[in-house]
Structures are given as C-alpha cells and as structure tokens.
N, C-alpha and C. Protein backbone atom coordinates (compact mmCIF):
# COMPACT_ATOMS: atom_id res chain seq x y z
N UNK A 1 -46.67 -14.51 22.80
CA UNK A 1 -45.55 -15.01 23.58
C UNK A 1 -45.04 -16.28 22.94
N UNK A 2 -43.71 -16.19 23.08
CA UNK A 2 -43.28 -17.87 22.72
C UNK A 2 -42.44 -17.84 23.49
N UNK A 3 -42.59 -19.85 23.92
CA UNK A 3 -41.38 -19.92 24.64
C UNK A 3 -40.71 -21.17 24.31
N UNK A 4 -39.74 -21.61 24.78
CA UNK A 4 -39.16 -22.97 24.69
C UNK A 4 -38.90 -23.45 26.16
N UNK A 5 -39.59 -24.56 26.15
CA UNK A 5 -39.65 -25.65 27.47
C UNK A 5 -39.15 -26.67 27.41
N UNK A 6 -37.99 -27.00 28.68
CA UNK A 6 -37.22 -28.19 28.35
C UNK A 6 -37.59 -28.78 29.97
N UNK A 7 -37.63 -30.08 29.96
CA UNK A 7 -37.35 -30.58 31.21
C UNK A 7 -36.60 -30.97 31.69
N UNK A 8 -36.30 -30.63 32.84
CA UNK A 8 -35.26 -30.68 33.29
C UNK A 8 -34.38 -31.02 34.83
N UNK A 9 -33.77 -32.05 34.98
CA UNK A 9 -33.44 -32.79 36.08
C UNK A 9 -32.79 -31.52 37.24
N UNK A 10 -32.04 -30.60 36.61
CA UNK A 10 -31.78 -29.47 37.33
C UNK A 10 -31.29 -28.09 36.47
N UNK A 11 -31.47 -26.98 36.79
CA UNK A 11 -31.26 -26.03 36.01
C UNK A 11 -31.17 -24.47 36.69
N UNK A 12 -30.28 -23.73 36.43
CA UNK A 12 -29.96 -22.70 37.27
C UNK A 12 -29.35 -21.35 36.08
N UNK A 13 -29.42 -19.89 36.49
CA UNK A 13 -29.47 -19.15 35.78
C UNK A 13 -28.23 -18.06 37.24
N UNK A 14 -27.18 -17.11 36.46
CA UNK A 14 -26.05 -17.02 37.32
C UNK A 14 -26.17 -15.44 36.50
N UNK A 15 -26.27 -14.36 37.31
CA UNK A 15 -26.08 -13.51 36.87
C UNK A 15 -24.81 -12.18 37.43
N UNK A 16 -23.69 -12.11 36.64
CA UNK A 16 -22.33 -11.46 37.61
C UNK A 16 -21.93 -12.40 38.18
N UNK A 17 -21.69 -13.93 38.42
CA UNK A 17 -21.43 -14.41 39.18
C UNK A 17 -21.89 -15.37 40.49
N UNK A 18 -23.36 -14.71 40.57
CA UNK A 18 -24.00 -14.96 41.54
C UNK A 18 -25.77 -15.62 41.00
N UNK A 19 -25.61 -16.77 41.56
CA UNK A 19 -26.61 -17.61 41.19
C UNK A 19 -28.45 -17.17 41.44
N UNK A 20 -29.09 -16.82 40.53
CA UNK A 20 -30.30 -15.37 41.17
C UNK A 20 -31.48 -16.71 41.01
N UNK A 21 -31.58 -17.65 40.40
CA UNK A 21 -32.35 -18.41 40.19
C UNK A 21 -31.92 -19.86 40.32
N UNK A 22 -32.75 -21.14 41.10
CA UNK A 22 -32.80 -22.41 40.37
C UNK A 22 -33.28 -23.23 41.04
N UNK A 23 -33.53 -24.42 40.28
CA UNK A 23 -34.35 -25.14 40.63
C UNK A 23 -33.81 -26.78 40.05
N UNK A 24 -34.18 -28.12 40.90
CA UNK A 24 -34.31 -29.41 40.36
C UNK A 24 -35.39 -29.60 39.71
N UNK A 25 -35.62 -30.65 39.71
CA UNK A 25 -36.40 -31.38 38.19
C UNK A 25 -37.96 -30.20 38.08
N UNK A 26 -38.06 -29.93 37.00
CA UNK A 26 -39.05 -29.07 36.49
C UNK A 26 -38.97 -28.75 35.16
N UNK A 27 -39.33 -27.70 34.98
CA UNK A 27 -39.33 -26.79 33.63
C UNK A 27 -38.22 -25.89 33.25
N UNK A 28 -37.65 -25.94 32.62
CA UNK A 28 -36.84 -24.55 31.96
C UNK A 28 -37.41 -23.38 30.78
N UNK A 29 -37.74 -22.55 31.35
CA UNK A 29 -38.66 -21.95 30.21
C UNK A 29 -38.42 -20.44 29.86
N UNK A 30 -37.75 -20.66 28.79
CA UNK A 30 -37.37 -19.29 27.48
C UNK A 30 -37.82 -18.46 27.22
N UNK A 31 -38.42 -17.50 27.28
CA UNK A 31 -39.76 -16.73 27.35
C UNK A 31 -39.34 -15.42 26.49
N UNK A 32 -40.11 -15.23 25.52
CA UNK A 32 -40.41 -13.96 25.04
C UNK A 32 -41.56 -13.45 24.59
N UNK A 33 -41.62 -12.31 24.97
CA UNK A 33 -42.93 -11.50 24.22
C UNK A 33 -42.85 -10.45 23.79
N UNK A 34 -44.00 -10.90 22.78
CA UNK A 34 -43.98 -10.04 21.22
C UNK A 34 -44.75 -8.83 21.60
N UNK A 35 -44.73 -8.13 20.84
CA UNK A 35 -45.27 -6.32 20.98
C UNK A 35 -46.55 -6.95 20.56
N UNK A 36 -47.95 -6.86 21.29
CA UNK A 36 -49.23 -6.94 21.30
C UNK A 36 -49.84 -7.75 21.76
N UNK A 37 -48.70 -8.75 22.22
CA UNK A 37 -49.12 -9.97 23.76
C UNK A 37 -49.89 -9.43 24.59
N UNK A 38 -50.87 -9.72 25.10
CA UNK A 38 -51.77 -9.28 26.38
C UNK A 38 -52.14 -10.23 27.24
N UNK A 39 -53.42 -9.97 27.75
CA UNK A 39 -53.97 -10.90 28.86
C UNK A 39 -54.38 -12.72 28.26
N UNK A 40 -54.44 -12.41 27.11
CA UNK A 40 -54.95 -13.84 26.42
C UNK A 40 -53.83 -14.82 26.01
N UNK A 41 -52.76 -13.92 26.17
CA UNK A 41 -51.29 -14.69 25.60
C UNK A 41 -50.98 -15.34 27.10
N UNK A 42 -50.73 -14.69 27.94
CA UNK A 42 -50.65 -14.39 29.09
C UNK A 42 -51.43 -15.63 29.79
N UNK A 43 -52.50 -16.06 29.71
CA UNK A 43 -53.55 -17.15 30.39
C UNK A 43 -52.78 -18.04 29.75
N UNK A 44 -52.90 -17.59 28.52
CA UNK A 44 -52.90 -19.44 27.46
C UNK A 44 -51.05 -19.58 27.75
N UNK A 45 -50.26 -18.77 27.86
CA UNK A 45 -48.62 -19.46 28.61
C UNK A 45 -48.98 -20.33 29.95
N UNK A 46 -49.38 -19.63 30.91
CA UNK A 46 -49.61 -19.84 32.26
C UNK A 46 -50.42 -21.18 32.49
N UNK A 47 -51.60 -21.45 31.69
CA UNK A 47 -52.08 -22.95 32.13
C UNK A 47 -51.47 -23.53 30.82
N UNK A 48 -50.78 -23.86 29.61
CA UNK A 48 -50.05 -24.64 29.15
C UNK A 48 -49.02 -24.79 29.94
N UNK A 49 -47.89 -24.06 30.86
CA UNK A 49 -47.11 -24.29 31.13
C UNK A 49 -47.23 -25.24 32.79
N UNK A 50 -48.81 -24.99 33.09
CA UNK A 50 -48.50 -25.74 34.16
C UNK A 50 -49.79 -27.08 33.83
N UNK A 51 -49.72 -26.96 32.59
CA UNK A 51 -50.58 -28.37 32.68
C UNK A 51 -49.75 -29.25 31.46
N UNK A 52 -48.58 -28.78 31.04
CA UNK A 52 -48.39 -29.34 29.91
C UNK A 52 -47.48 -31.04 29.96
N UNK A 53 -48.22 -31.38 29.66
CA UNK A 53 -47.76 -33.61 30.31
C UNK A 53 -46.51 -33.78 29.50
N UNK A 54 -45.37 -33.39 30.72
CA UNK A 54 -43.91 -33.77 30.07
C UNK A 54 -43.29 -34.74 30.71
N UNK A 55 -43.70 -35.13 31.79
CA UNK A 55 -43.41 -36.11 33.09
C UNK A 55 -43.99 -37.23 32.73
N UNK A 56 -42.84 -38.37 32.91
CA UNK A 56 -43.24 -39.88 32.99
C UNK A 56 -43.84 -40.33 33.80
N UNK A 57 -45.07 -41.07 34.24
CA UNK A 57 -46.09 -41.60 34.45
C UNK A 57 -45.34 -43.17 35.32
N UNK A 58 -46.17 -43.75 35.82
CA UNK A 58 -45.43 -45.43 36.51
C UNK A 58 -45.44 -46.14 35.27
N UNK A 59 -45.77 -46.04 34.03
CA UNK A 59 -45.90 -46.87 32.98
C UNK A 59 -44.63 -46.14 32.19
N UNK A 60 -43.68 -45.32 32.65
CA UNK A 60 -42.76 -44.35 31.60
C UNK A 60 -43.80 -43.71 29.90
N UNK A 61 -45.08 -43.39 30.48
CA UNK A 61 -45.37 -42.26 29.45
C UNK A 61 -45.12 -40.79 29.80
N UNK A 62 -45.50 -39.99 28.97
CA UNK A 62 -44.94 -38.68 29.02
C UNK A 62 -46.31 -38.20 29.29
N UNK A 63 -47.20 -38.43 30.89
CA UNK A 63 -48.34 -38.31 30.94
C UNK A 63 -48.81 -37.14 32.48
N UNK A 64 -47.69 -36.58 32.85
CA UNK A 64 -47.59 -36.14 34.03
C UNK A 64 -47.20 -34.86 34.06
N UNK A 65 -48.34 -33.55 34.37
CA UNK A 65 -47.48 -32.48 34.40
C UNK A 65 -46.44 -32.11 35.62
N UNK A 66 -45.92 -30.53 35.36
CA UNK A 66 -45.53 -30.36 36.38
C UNK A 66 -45.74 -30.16 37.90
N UNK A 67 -47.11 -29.84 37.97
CA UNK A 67 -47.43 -30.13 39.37
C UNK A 67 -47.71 -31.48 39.64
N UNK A 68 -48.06 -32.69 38.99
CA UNK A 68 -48.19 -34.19 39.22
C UNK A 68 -46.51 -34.70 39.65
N UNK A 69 -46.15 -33.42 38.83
CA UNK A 69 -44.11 -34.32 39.52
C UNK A 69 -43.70 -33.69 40.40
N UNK A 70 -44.48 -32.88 41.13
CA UNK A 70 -43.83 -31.74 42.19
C UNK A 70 -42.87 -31.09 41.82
N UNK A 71 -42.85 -30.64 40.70
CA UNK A 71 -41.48 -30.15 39.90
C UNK A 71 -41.36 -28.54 39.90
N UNK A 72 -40.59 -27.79 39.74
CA UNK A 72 -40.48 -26.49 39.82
C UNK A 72 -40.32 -25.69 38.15
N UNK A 73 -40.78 -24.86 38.18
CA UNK A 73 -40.50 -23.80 36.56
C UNK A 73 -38.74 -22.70 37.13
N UNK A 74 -38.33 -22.81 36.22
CA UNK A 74 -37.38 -21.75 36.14
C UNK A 74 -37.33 -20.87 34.33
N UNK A 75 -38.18 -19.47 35.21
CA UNK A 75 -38.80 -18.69 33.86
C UNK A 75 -37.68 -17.94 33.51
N UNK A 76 -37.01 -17.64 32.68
CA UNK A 76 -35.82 -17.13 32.04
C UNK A 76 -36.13 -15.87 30.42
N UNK A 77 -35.79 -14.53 30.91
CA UNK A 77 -36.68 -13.96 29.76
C UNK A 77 -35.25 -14.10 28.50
N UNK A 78 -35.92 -14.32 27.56
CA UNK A 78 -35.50 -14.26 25.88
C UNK A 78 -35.70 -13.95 24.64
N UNK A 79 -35.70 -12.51 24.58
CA UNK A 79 -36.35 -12.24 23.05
C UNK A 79 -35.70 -12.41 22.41
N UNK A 80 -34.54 -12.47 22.21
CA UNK A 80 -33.90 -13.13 20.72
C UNK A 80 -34.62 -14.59 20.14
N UNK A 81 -35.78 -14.97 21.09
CA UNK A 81 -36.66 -16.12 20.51
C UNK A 81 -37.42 -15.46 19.18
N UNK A 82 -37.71 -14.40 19.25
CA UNK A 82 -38.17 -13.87 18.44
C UNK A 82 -37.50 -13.13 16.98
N UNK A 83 -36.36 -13.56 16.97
CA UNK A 83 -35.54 -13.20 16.08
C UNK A 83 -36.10 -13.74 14.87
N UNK A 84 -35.80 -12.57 13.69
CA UNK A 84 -36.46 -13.40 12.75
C UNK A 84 -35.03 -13.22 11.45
N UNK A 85 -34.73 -14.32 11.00
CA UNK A 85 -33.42 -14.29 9.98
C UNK A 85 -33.99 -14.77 8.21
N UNK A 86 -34.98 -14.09 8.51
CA UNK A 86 -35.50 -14.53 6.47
C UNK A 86 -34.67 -13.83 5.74
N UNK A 87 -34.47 -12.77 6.11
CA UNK A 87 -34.05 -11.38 5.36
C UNK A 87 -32.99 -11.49 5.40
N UNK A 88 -31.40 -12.09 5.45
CA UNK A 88 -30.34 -11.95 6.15
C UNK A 88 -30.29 -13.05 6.94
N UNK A 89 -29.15 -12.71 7.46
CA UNK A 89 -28.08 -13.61 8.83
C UNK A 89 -28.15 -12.91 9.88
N UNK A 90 -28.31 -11.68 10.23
CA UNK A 90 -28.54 -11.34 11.00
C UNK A 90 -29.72 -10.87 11.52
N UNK A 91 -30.24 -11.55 12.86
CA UNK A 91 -31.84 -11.24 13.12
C UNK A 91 -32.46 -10.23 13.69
N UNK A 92 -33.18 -10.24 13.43
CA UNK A 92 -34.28 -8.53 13.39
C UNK A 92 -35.72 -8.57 14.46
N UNK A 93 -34.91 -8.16 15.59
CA UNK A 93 -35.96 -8.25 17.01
C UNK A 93 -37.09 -7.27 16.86
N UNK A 94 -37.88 -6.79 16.02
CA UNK A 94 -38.64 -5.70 15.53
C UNK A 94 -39.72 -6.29 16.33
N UNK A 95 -40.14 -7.76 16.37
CA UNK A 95 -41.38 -8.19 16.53
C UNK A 95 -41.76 -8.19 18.25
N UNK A 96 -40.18 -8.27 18.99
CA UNK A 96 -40.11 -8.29 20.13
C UNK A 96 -40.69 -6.95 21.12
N UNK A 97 -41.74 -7.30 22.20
CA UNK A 97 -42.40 -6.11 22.92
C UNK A 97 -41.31 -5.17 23.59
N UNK A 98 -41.81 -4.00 23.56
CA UNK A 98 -40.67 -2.62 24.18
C UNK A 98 -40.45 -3.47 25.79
N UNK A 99 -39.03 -3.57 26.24
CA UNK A 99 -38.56 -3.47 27.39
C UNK A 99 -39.89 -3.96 28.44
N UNK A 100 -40.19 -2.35 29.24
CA UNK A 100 -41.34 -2.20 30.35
C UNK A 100 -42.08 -2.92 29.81
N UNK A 101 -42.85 -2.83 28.16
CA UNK A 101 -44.20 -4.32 28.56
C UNK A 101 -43.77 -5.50 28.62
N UNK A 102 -42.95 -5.69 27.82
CA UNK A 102 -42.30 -7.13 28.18
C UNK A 102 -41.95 -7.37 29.31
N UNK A 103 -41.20 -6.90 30.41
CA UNK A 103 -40.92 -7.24 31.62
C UNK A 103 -42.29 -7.44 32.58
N UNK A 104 -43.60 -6.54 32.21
CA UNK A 104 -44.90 -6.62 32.58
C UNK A 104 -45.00 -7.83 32.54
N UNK A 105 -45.19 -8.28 31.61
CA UNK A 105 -45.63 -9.67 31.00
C UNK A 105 -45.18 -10.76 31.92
N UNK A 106 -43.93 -10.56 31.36
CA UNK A 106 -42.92 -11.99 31.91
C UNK A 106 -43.37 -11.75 33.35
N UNK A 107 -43.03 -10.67 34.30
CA UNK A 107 -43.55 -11.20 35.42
C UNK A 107 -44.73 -11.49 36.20
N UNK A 108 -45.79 -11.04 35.23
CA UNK A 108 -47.14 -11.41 35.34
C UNK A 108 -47.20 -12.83 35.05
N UNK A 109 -46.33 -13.32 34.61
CA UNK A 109 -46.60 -14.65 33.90
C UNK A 109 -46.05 -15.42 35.32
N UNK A 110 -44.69 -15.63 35.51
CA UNK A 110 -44.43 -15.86 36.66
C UNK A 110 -45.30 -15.57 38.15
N UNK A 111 -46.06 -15.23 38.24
CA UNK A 111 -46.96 -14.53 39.31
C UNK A 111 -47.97 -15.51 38.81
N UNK A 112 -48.97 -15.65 37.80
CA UNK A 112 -49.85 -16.57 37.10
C UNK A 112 -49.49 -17.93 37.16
N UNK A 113 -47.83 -18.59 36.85
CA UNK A 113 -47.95 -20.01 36.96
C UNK A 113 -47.63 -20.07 38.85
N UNK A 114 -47.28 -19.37 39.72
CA UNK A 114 -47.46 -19.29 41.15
C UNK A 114 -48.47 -19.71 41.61
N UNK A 115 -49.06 -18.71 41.14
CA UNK A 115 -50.73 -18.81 41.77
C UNK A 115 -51.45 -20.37 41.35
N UNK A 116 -50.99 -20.85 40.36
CA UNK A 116 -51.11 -22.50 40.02
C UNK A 116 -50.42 -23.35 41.24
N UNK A 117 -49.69 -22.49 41.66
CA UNK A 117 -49.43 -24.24 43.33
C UNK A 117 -47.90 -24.04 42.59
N UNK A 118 -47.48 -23.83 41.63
CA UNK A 118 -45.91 -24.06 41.21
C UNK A 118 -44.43 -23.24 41.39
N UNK A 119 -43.99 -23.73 42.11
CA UNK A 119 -42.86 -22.91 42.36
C UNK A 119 -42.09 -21.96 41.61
N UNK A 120 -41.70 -20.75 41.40
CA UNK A 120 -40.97 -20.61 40.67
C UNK A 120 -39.50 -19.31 40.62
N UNK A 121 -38.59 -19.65 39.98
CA UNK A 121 -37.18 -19.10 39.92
C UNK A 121 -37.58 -18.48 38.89
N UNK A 122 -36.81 -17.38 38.81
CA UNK A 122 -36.94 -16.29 37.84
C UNK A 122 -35.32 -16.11 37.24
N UNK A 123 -35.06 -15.49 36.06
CA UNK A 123 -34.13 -14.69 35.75
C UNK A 123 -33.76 -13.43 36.34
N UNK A 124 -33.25 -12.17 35.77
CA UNK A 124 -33.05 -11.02 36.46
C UNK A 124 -33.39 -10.44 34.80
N UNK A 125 -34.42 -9.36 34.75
CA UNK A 125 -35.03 -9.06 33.23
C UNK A 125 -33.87 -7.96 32.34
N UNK A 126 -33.44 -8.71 31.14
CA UNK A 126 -32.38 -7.54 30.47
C UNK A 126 -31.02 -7.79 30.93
N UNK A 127 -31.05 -8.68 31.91
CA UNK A 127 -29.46 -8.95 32.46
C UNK A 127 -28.70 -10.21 31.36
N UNK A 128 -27.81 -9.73 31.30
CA UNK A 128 -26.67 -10.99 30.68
C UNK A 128 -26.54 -12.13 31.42
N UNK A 129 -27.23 -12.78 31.22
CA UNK A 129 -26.97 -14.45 32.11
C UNK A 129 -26.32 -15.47 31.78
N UNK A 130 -26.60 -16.30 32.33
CA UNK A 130 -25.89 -17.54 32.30
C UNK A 130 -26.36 -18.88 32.62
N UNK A 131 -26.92 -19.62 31.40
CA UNK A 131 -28.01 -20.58 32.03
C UNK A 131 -27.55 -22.12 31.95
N UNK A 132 -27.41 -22.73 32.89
CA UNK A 132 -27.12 -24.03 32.56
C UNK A 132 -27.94 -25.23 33.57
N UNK A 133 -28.14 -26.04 32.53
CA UNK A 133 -29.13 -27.03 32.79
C UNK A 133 -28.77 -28.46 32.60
N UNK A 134 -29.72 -29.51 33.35
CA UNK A 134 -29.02 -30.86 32.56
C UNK A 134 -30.83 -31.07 32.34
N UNK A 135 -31.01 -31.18 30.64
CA UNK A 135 -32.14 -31.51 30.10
C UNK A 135 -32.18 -33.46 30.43
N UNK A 136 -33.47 -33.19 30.80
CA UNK A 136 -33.72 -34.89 31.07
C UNK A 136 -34.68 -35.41 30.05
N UNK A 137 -33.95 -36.29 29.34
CA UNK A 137 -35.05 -36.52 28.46
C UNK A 137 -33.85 -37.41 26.88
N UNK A 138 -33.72 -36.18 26.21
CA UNK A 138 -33.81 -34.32 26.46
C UNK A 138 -35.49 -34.39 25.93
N UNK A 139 -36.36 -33.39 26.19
CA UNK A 139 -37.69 -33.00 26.20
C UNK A 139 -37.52 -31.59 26.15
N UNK A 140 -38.00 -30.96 24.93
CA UNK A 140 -37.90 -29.84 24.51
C UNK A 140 -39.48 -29.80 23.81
N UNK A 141 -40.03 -28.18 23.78
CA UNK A 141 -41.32 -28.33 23.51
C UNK A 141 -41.32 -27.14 22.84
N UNK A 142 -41.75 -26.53 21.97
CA UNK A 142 -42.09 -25.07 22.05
C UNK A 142 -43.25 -24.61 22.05
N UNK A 143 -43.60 -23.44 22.50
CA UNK A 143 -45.15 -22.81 22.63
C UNK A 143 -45.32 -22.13 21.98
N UNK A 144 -46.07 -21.12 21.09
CA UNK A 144 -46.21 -20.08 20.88
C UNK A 144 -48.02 -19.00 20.62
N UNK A 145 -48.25 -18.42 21.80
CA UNK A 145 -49.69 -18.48 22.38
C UNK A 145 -50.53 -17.89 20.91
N UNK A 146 -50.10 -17.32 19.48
CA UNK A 146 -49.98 -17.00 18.52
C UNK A 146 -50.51 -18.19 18.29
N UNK A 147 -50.10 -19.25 17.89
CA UNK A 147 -50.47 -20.15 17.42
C UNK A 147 -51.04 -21.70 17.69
N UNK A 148 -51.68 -21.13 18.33
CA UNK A 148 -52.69 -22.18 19.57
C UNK A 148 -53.84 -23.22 18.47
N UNK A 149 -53.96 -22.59 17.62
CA UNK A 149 -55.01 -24.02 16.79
C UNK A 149 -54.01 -25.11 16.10
C-alpha cells in the first residue's frame, strides 16, 4: 500500500455534486493498493496512520498524533499513486491491485484505523471525485508499507 498524508485544517471529498465525505483538522489520506498487499500491509497502514506524530505539541513540535489532536482521517482511494512513468509519459497502473481487492483493502483499512478510537470519512471507491482541502502546515508525508526499513 502507499499512501500520501497531509494534515489538514479541513478537507472534504464531493462526489456528483454531493459532499460523501469530510472532516476538520486531521489527516487526508491517498490510498492505494498494490496487487499482493495483504494483512501485513494492511496493520502496518492502520497503526502508522494513527500513530504517526504530525501534530504540534505546546512547545510547536511536530510531536502529536492524530488521536492526541482529536483529529479525524479522511481516507480517499488512489491508484494512480501507483503509477509508474520510467518507461514513457504516460503511466502504467499494472502494479495497482484488481478493483474488488483493492476496495477489500481500502475498506478494511478504514474499519482498522476506526477501531483505533479515530474517526473516519471515506471516499466513494472508483468514483470520480473531487477533493479539496486546506493543508496546514503544509505537512505532507508519504508511506509506503513496501518499504518500512
């Protein structure tokens, strides 16, 4: 899985028109998964994402996760994260998991950072959205459970 995590003062996802997800200050998080992601990708998203110290502290360090800020996740699926452009200009989603497991995933994942105490807004999976956010910071992070050492 990889994702990209931004923090974020408020952030909302609009699908047709109609607003399906959002949330104030928390996480914004990009999410894709790769064809052979499982249960181990899956853990290691779920407690990085809810322990990961992006929140300023009374001293303004970056020492506070998201449940220390009472902050909310808004999980947003994205495999074009996985795009890969070595070959060309145009990118080649080959690496990205079929549809049904990927949607497995992602909402297992969402269900996993829940069960952590953390709130969370979802996307609508495969839908054309519309995401807009005001990054606070800006604080941008990326994950990728692949490459954890």
């Amino acid at each position: 899985m990889r994702a990209v995590i931004q923090r974020v003062e408020t952030a909302s996802v609009t699908v047709d028109g109609q607003v399906v997800g959002q949330i104030q200050s928390g996480l914004l998080v990009l999410l894709a998964v790769e064809a052979g992601d499982g249960a181990t990708d899956l853990a290691y998203m779920a407690r990085k994402i809810g322990n990961l110290r992006v929140f300023e502290d009374e001293g303004g360090r970056m020492n506070r996760s998201v449940v220390d800020a009472h902050g909310s996740v808004l999980l947003v699926s994205q495999f074009t994260l996985l795009g890969n452009t070595r070959h060309g200009n145009r990118p080649d989603f080959t690496r990205a998991a079929p549809p049904a497991e990927a949607q497995r995933l992602y909402e297992a994942l969402a269900l996993a950072i829940r069960e952590n105490g953390i709130p969370v807004e979802c996307g609508v999976f495969q839908a054309m959205m519309k995401v807009s956010l005001v990054n606070d910071g800006p604080v941008t992070v990326l994950l990728d459970s692949r490459k954890e050492i």
